[in-house]
Protein backbone atom coordinates (compact mmCIF):
# COMPACT_ATOMS: atom_id res chain seq x y z
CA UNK A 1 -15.32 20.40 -3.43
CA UNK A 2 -19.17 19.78 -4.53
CA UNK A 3 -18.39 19.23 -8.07
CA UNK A 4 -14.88 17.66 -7.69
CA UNK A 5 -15.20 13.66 -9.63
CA UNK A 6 -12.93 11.64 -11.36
CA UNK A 7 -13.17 10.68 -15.29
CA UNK A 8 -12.58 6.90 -16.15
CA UNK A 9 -8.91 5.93 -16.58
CA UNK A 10 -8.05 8.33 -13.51
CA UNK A 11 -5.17 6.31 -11.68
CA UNK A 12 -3.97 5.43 -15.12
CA UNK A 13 -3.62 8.74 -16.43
CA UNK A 14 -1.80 9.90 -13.32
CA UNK A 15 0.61 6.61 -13.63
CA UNK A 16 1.46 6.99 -17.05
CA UNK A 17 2.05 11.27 -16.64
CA UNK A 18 4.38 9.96 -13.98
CA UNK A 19 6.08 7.62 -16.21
CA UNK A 20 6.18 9.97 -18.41
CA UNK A 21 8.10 12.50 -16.53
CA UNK A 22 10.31 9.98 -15.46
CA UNK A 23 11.26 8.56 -19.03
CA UNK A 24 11.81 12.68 -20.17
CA UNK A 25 13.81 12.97 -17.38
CA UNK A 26 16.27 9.80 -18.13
CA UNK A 27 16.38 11.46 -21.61
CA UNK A 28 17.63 14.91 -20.40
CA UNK A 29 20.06 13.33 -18.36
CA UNK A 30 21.29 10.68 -21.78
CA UNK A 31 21.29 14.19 -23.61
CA UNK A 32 23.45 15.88 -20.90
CA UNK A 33 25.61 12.74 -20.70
CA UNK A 34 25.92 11.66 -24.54
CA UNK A 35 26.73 15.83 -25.07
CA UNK A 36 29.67 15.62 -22.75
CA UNK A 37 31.58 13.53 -25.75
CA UNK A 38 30.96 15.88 -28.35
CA UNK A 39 33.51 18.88 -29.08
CA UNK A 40 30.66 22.08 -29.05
CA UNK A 41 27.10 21.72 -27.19
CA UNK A 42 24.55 20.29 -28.91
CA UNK A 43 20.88 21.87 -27.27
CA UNK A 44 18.96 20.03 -29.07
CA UNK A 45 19.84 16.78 -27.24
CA UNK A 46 18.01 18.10 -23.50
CA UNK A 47 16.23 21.31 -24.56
CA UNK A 48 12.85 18.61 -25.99
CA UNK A 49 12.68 16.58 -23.45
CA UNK A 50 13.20 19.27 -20.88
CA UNK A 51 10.13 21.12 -22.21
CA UNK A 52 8.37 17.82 -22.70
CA UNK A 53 8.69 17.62 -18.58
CA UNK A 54 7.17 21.25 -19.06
CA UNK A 55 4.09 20.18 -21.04
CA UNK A 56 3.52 17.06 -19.19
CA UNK A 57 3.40 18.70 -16.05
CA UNK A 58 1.45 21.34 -17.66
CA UNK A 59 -1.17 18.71 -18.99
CA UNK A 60 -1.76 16.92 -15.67
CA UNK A 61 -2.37 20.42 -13.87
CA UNK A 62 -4.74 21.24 -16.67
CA UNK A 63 -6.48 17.74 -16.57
CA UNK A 64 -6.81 18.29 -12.30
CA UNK A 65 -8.32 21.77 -13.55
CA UNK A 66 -10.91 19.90 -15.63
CA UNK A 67 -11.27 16.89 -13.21
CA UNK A 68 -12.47 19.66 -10.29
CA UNK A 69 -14.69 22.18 -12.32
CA UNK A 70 -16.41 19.39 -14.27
CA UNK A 71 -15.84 20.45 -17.78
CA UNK A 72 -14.72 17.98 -19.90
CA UNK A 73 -15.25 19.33 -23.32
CA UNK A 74 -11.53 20.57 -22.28
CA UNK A 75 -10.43 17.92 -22.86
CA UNK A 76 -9.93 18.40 -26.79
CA UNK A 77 -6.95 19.71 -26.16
CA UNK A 78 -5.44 17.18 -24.54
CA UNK A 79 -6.38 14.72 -27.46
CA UNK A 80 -4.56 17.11 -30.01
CA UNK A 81 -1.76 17.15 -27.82
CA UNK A 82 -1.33 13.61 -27.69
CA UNK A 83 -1.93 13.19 -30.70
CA UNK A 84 0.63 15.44 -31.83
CA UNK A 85 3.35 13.47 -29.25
CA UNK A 86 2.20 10.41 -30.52
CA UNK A 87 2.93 11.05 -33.84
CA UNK A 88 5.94 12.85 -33.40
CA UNK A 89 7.60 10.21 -31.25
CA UNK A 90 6.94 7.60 -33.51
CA UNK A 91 8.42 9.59 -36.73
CA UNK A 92 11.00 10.16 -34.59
CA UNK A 93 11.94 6.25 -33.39
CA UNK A 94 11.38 4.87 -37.08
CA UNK A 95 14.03 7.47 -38.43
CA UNK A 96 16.30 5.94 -35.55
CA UNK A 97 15.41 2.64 -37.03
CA UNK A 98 16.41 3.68 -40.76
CA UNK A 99 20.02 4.93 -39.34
CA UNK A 100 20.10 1.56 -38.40
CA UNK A 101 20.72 2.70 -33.94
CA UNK A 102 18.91 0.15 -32.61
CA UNK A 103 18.75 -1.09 -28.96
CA UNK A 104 22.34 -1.02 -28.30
CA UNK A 105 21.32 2.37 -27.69
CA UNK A 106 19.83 4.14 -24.74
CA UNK A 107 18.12 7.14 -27.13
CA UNK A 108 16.59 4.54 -29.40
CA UNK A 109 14.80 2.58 -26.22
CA UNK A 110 13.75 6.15 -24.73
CA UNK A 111 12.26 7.04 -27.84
CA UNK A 112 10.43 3.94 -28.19
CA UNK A 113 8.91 4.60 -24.52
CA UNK A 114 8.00 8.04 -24.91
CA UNK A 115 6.15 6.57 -28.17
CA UNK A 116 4.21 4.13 -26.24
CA UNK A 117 3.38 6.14 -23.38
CA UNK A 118 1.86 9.07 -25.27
CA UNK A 119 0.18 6.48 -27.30
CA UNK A 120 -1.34 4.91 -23.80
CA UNK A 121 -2.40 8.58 -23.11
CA UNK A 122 -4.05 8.98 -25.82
CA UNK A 123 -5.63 5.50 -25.36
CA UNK A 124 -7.03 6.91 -22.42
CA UNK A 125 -8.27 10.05 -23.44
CA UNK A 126 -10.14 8.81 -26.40
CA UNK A 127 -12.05 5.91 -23.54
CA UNK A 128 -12.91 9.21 -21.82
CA UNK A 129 -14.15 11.63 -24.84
CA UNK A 130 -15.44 8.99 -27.34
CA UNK A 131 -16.15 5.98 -25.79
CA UNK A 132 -19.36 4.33 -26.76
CA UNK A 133 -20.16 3.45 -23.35
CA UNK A 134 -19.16 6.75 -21.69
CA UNK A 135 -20.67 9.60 -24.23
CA UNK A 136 -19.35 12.99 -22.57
CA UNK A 137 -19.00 15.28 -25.36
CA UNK A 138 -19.86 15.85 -29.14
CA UNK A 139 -23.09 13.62 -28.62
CA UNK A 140 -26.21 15.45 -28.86
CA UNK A 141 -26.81 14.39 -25.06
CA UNK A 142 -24.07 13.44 -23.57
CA UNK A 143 -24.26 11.97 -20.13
CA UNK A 144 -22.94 13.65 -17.24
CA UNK A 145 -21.13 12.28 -14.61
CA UNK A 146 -22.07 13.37 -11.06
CA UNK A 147 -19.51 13.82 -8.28
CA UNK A 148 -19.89 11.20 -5.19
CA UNK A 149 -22.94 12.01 -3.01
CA UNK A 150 -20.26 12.71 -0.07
CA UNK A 151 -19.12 15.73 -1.69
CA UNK A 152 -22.50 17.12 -1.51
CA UNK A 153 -22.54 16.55 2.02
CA UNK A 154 -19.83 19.89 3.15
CA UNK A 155 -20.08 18.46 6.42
CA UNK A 156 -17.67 15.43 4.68
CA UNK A 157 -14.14 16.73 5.61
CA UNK A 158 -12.47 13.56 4.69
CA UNK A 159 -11.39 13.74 1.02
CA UNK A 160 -8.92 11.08 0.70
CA UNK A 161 -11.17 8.79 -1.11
CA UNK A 162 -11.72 12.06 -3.78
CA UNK A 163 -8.32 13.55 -4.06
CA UNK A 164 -6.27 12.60 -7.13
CA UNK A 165 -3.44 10.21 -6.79
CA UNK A 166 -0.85 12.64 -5.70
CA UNK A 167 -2.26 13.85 -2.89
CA UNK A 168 -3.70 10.16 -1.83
CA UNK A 169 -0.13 9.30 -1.69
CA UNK A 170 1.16 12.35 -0.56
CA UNK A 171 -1.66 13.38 1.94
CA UNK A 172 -1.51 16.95 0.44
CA UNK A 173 -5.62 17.32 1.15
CA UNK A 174 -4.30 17.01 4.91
CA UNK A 175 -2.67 20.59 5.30
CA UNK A 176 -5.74 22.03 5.61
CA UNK A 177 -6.27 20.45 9.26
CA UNK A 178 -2.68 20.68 10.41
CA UNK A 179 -2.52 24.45 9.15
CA UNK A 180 -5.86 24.61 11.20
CA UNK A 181 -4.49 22.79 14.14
CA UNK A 182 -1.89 25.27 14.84
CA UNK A 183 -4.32 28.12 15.45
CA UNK A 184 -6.94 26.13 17.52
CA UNK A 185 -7.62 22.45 18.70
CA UNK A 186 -9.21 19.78 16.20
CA UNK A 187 -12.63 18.51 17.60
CA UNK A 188 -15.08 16.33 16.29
CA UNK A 189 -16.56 19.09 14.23
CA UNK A 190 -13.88 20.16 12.74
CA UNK A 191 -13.14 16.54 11.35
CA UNK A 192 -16.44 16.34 9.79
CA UNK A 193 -18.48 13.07 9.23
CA UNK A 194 -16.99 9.95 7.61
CA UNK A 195 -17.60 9.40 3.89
CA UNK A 196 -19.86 6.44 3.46
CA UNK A 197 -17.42 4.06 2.27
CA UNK A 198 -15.52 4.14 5.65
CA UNK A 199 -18.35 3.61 7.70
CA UNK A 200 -18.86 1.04 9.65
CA UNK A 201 -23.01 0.27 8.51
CA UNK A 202 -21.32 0.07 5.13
CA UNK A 203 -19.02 -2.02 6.00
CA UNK A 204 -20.99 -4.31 7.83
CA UNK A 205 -23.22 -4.75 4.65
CA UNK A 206 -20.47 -5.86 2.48
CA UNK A 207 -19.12 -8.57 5.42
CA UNK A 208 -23.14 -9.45 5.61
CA UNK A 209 -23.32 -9.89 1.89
CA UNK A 210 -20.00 -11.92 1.51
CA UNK A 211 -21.15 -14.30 4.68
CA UNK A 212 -24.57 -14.76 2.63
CA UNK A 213 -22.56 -15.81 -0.42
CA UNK A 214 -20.40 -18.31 1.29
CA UNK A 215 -23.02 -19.79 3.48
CA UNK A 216 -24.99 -20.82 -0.13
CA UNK A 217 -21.68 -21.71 -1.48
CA UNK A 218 -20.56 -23.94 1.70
CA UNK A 219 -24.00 -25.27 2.60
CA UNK A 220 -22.72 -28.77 3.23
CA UNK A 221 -20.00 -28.02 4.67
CA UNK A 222 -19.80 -29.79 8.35
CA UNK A 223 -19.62 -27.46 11.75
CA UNK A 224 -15.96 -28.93 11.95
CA UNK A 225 -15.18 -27.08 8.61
CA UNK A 226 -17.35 -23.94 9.50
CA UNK A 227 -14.30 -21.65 9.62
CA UNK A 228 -12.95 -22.06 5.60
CA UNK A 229 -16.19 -20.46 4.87
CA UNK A 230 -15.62 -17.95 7.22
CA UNK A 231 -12.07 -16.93 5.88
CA UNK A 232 -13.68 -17.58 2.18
CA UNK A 233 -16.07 -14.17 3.49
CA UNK A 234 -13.20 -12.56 4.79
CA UNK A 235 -11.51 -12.31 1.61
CA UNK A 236 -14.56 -12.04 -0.97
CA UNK A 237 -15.07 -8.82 1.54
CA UNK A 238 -12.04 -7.14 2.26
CA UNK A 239 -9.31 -9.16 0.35
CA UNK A 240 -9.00 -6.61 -2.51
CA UNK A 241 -7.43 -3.93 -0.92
CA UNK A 242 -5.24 -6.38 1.63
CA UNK A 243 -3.80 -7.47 -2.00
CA UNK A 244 -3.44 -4.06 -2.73
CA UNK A 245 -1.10 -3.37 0.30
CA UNK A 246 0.66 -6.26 -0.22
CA UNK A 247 1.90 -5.73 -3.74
CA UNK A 248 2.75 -2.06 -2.28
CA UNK A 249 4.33 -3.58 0.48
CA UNK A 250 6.41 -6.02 -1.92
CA UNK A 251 7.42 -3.45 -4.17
CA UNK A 252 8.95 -1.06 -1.91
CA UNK A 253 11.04 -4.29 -0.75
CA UNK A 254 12.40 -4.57 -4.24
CA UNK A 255 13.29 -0.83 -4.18
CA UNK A 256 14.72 -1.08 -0.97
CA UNK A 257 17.70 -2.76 -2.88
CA UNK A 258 18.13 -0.19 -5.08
CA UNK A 259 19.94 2.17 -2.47
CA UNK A 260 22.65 -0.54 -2.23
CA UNK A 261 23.11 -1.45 -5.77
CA UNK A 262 23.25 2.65 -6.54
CA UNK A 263 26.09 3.07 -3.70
CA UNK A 264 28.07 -0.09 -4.67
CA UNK A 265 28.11 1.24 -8.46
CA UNK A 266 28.93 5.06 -7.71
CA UNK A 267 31.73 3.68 -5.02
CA UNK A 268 32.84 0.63 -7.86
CA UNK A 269 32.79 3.63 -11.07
CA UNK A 270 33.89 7.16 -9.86
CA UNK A 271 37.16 6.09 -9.33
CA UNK A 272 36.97 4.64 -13.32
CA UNK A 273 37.46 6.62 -16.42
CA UNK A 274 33.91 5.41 -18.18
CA UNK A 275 34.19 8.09 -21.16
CA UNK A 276 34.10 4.82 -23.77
CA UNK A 277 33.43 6.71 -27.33
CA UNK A 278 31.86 5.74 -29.87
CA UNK A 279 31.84 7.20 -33.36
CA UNK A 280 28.77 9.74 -33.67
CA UNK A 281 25.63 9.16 -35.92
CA UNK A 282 23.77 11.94 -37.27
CA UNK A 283 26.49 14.18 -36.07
CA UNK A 284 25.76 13.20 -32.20
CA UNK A 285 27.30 10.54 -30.27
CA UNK A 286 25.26 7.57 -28.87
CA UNK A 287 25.82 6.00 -25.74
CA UNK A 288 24.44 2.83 -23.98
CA UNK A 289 22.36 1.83 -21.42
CA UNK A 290 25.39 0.27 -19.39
CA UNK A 291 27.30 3.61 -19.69
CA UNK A 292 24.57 5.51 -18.36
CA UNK A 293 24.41 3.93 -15.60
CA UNK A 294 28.04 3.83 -15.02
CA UNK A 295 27.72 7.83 -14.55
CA UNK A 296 28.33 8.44 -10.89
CA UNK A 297 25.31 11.16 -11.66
CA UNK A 298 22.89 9.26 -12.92
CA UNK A 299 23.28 7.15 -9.97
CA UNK A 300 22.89 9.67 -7.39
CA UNK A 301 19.58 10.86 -9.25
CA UNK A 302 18.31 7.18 -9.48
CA UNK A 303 19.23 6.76 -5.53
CA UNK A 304 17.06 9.75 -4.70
CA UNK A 305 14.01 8.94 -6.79
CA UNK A 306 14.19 4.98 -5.37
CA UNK A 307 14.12 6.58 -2.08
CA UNK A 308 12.11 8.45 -2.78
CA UNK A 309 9.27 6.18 -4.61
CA UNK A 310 10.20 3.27 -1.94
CA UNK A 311 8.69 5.60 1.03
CA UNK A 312 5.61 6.44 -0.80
CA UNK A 313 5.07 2.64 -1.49
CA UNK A 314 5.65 1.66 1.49
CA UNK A 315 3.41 4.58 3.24
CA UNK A 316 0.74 3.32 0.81
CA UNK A 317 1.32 -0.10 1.76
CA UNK A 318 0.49 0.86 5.71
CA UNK A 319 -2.37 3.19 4.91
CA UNK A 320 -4.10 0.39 2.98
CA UNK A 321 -3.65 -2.37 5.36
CA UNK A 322 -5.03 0.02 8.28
CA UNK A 323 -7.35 1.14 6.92
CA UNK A 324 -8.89 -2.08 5.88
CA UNK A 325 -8.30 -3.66 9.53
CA UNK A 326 -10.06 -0.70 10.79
CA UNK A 327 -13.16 -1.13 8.29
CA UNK A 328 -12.88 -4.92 9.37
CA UNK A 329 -12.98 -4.49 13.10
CA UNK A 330 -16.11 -2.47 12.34
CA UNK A 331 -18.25 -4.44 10.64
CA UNK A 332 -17.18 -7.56 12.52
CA UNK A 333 -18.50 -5.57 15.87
CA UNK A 334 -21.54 -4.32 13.94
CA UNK A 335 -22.10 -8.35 13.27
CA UNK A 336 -21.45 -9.52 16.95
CA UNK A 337 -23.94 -6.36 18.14
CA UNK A 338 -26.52 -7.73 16.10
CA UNK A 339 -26.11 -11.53 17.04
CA UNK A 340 -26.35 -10.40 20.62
CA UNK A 341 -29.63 -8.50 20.33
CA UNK A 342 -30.57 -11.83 18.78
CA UNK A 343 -29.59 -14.04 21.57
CA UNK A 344 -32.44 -15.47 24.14
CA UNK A 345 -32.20 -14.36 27.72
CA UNK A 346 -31.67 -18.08 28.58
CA UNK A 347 -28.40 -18.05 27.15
CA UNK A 348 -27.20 -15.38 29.29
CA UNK A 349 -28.48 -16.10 32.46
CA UNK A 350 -27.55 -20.45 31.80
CA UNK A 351 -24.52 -19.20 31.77
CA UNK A 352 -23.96 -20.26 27.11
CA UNK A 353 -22.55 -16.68 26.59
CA UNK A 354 -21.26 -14.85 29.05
CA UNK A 355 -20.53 -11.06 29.33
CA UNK A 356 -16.49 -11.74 29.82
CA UNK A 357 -16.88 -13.73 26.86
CA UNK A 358 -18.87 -11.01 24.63
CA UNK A 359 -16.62 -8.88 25.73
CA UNK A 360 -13.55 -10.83 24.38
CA UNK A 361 -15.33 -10.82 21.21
CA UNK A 362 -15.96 -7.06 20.51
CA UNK A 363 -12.80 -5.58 22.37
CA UNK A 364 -9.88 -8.44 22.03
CA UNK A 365 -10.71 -10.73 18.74
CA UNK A 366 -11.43 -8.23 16.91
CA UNK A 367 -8.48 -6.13 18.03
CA UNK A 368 -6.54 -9.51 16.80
CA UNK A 369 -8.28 -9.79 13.30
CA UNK A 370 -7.49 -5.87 12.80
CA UNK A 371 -3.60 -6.50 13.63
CA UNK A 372 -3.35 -9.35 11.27
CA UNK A 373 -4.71 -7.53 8.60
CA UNK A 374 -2.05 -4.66 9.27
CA UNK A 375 0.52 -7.42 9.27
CA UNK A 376 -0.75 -9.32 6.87
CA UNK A 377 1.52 -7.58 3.82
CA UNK A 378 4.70 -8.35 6.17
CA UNK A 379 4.27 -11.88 5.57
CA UNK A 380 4.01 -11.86 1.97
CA UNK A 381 6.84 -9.37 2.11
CA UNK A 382 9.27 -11.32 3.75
CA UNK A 383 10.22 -14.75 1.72
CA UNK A 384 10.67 -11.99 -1.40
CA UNK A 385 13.13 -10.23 0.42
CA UNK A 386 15.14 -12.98 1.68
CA UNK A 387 15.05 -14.60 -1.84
CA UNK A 388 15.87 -11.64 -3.43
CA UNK A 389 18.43 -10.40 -0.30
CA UNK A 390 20.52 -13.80 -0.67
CA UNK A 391 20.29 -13.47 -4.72
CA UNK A 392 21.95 -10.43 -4.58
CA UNK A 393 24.66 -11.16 -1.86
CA UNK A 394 25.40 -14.47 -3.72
CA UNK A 395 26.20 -12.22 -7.00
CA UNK A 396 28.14 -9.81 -4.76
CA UNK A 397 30.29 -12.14 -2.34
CA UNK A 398 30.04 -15.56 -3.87
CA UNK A 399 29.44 -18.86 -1.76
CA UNK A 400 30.44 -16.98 1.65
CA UNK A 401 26.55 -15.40 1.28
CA UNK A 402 25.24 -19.10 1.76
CA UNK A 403 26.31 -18.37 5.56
CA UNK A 404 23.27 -15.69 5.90
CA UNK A 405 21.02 -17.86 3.90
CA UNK A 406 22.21 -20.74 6.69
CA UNK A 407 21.30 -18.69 9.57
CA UNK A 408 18.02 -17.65 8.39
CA UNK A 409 17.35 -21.70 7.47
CA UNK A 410 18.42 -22.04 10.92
CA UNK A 411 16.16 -19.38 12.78
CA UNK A 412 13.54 -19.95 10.50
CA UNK A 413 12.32 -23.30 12.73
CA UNK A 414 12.74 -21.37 16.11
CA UNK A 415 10.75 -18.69 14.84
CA UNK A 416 7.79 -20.90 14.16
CA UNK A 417 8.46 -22.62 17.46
CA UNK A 418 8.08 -19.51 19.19
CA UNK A 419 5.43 -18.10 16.96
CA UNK A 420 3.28 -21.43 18.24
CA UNK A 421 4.04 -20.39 21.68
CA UNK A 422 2.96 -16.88 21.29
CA UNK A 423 -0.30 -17.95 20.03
CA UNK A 424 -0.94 -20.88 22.88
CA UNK A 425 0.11 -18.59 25.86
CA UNK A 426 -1.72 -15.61 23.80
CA UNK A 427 -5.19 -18.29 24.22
CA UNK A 428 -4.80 -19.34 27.39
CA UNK A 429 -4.54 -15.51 28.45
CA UNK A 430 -7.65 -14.45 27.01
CA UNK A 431 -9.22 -17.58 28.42
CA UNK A 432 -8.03 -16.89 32.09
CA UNK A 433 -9.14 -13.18 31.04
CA UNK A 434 -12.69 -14.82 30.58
CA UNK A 435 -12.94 -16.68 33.79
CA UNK A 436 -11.68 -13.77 36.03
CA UNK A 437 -14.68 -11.61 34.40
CA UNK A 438 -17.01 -13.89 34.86
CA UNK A 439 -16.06 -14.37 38.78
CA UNK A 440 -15.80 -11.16 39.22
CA UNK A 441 -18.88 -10.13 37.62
CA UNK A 442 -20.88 -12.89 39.74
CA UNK A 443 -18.80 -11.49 43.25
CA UNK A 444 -20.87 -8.09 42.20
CA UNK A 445 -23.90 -9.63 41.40
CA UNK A 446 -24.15 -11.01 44.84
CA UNK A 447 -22.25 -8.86 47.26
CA UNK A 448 -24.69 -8.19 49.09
CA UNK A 449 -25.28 -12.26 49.85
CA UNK A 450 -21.55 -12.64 50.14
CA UNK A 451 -21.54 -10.31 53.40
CA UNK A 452 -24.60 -11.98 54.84
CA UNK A 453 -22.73 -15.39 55.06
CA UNK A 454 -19.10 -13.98 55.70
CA UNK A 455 -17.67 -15.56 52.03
CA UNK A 456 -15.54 -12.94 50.68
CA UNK A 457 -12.35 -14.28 51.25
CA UNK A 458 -13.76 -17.60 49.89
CA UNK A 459 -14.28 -15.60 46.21
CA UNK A 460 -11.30 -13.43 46.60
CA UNK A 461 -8.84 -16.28 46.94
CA UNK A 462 -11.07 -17.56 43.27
CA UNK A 463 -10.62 -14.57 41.57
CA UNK A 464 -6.79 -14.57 42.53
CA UNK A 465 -5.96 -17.30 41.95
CA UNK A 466 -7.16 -16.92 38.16
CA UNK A 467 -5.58 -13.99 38.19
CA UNK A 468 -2.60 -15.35 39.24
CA UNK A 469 -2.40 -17.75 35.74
CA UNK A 470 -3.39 -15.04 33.83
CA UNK A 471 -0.22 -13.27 34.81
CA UNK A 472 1.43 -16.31 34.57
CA UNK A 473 0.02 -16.37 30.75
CA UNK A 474 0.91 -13.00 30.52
CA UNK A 475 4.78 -13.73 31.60
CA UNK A 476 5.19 -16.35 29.43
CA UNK A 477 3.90 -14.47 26.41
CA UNK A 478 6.21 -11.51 26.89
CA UNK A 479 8.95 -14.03 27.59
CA UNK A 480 8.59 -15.48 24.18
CA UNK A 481 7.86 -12.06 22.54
CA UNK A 482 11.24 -10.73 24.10
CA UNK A 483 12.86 -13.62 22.33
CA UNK A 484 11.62 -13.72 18.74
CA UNK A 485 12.37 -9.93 18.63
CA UNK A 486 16.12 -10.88 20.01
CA UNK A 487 16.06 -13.37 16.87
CA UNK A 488 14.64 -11.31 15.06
CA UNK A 489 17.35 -8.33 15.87
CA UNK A 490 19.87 -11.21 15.40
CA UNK A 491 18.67 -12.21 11.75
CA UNK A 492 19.01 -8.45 10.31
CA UNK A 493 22.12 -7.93 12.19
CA UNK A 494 23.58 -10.96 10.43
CA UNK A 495 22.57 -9.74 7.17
CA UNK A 496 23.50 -6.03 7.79
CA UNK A 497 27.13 -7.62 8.62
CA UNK A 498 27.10 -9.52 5.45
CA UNK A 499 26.29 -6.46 3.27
């Protein structure tokens, strides 16, 4: 993989061809569909488009090709064959337009999206062969474009930064390891060192570099305020990608619904007669976007591919937010390493900073600032899918789906009320957690004086007694855990019901 790179509009390219093939497919399934009212078969309604899904598939496996060995004065071809879509498509959609079919039609709106797409393609392949900035080819010296430095390094194993966008979403680069896994055990070597974008040195640069900015930025800021600045480096750093996840996260949500809607209209039409005819134009008939979708079919096909787009979404969505708390927790220890090779031996031994307290900070906080960034999308997530949950049962069932919306107004209060108990009972915890350490760690430090004078029991009865309200912490924190997942199991219960 020492020459593998990606040309500029990657992601877009690979977006679009999937588009694409989704568009081409809707059209060989309106072909299919709008042939079914005709009296002989028409061929010519499904055979383009199916060998459109052909070429397109074709094109993407060719551009990979390219992509991998490096080569892009390949990429001619492509431009001619966009080129030649382009054009045809758009002959095509204005002879639709002199027939006078316009968007009452399904066939006219298809065409007009195939036109559009192709013409994005080709958008994108003339930014990668002839774009002033980006001189690859025909140029009497073109620039080259190097693959990542990683790749050099074959002891990188870890390609998912590198892969194209199928297998980032589909973690095909992975079978290599789990084929390899069933004939011997995965070790360290075999996994290979982490590109530099994932470690944690890296990371800790761009958390340095964002707490630089904000400290210039909030300069007069009091020590009362000293944690907006904190959050502001937080998100200059690693807010991109949380965004990312979220929006991921949000719309596998929306496609959640789809499953539903697809049931409710394959149960509400199968038992219909939905062959409404209209008269034919240009010897075909013409059917609309509402009888497509009244085809018990076309529904079952749409089901699957929601499905089936919803999961990879939603894997995304988790990869993305792990990933990121992961790079966080890392650079946030690499920052607390270096402030304590900083500190002055008075602190420790005065007792400012103690080693139950440091070791709060590396092991416990930062566990806490990783698992809000993996929950993070979750509460973005939620108030769209109650708004849009209660839209959708209000258009179904009418003012009885103002009962769910009344329970979840209701629980929403005891949530929070719980959520503020989870977090007190949560800090008094790792506070108790702190003293206990720091007993214990001074019972060690002087057990030999604590035999001379006979005060063990003196200390022991300390130590558990502290540990006696930590577990007292720790009681009440499972207690109200145990109950906001009961509400919580209560709230999608209710809503399951009301479906």
């Amino acid at each position: 993989h020492s020459t593998w790179l990606h040309f500029p509009g990657h992601n877009v390219r690979w977006l679009l061809t999937t588009t694409l093939l989704f568009v081409l497919v809707c059209e060989v399934a309106e072909g299919i569909v709008s042939d079914g009212f005709n009296q002989s078969r028409h061929v010519h309604l499904y055979m383009p488009p199916g060998l459109g899904i052909l070429a397109a598939i074709t094109s993407i496996i060719y551009y990979h090709n390219i992509e991998t060995s490096n080569f892009p004065n390949l990429l001619l071809a492509l431009l001619i064959y966009w080129i030649l879509a382009f054009v045809t498509k758009t002959i095509k959609f204005a002879k639709y337009n002199e027939h006078d079919i316009g968007v009452g039609q399904l066939r006219f709106c298809i065409t007009g999206l195939l036109a559009l797409i192709y013409g994005l393609l080709l958008a994108v392949e003339v930014n990668v062969i002839i774009c002033w900035v980006r001189r690859y080819v025909f140029f009497p010296h073109p620039t080259e474009l190097k693959p990542p430095k990683d790749l050099q390094d074959l002891g990188v194993r870890f390609l998912q930064p590198f892969v194209n966008l199928l297998s980032k979403s589909t973690y095909w680069w992975m079978n290599t390891f789990i084929t390899s896994a069933h004939q011997r055990p995965i070790d360290l070597k075999t996994i290979g060192k982490l590109p530099i974008s994932v470690r944690a040195i890296t990371n800790y640069q761009k958390l340095r570099k964002a707490f630089d900015a904000q400290k210039v930025r909030f300069s007069g800021v009091t020590p009362a305020q000293g944690s907006r600045w904190i959050w502001h480096a937080l998100r200059q750093a690693f807010g991109r990608p949380l965004l990312l996840s979220i929006t991921f996260r949000i719309l596998a949500d929306l496609l959640g619904f789809a499953g539903p809607l697809c049931i409710s209209g394959i149960v509400h039409h199968i038992s219909r007669d939905n062959h409404t005819i209209n008269p034919p134009v240009l010897g075909v008939h013409f059917i609309s976007s509402q009888a497509f979708l009244a085809n018990a079919y076309v529904l079952a096909v749409l089901l699957f591919l929601a499905l089936l787009l919803q999961r990879t979404l939603l894997q995304a969505s988790y990869y993305v937010a792990i990933e990121t708390g992961i790079k966080l927790r890392g650079a946030i220890q690499c920052k607390i390493y270096n402030k304590i090779m900083r500190l002055c031996t008075s602190n420790m031994s005065m007792g400012g900073v103690t080693v139950s307290q440091i070791c709060n900070l590396v092991a416990r906080d930062t566990n806490q600032l990783m698992w809000f960034f993996f929950l993070c999308p979750n509460l973005w997530a939620m108030p769209v899918q109650i708004t849009v949950g209660v839209m959708l049962l209000y258009y179904l069932l009418g003012i009885s789906a103002l009962i769910g919306a009344a329970v979840i107004t209701v629980l929403a209060p005891i949530q929070y009320f719980l959520a503020t108990k989870l977090s007190r009972a949560q800090k008094s915890t790792l506070e108790y957690s702190s003293e206990r350490l720091k007993k214990t760690n001074e019972l060690l430090r002087g057990i030999k004086l604590l035999k001379l004078y006979a005060w063990e029991h003196i200390f022991r009865s300390s130590v558990e007694e502290t540990r006696q309200k930590e577990l007292g912490s720790l009681r009440a924190f499972t207690l109200y855990t145990s109950l906001s997942s009961e509400i919580l199991h209560l709230h999608s219960s209710s809503q399951q019901t009301h479906v």
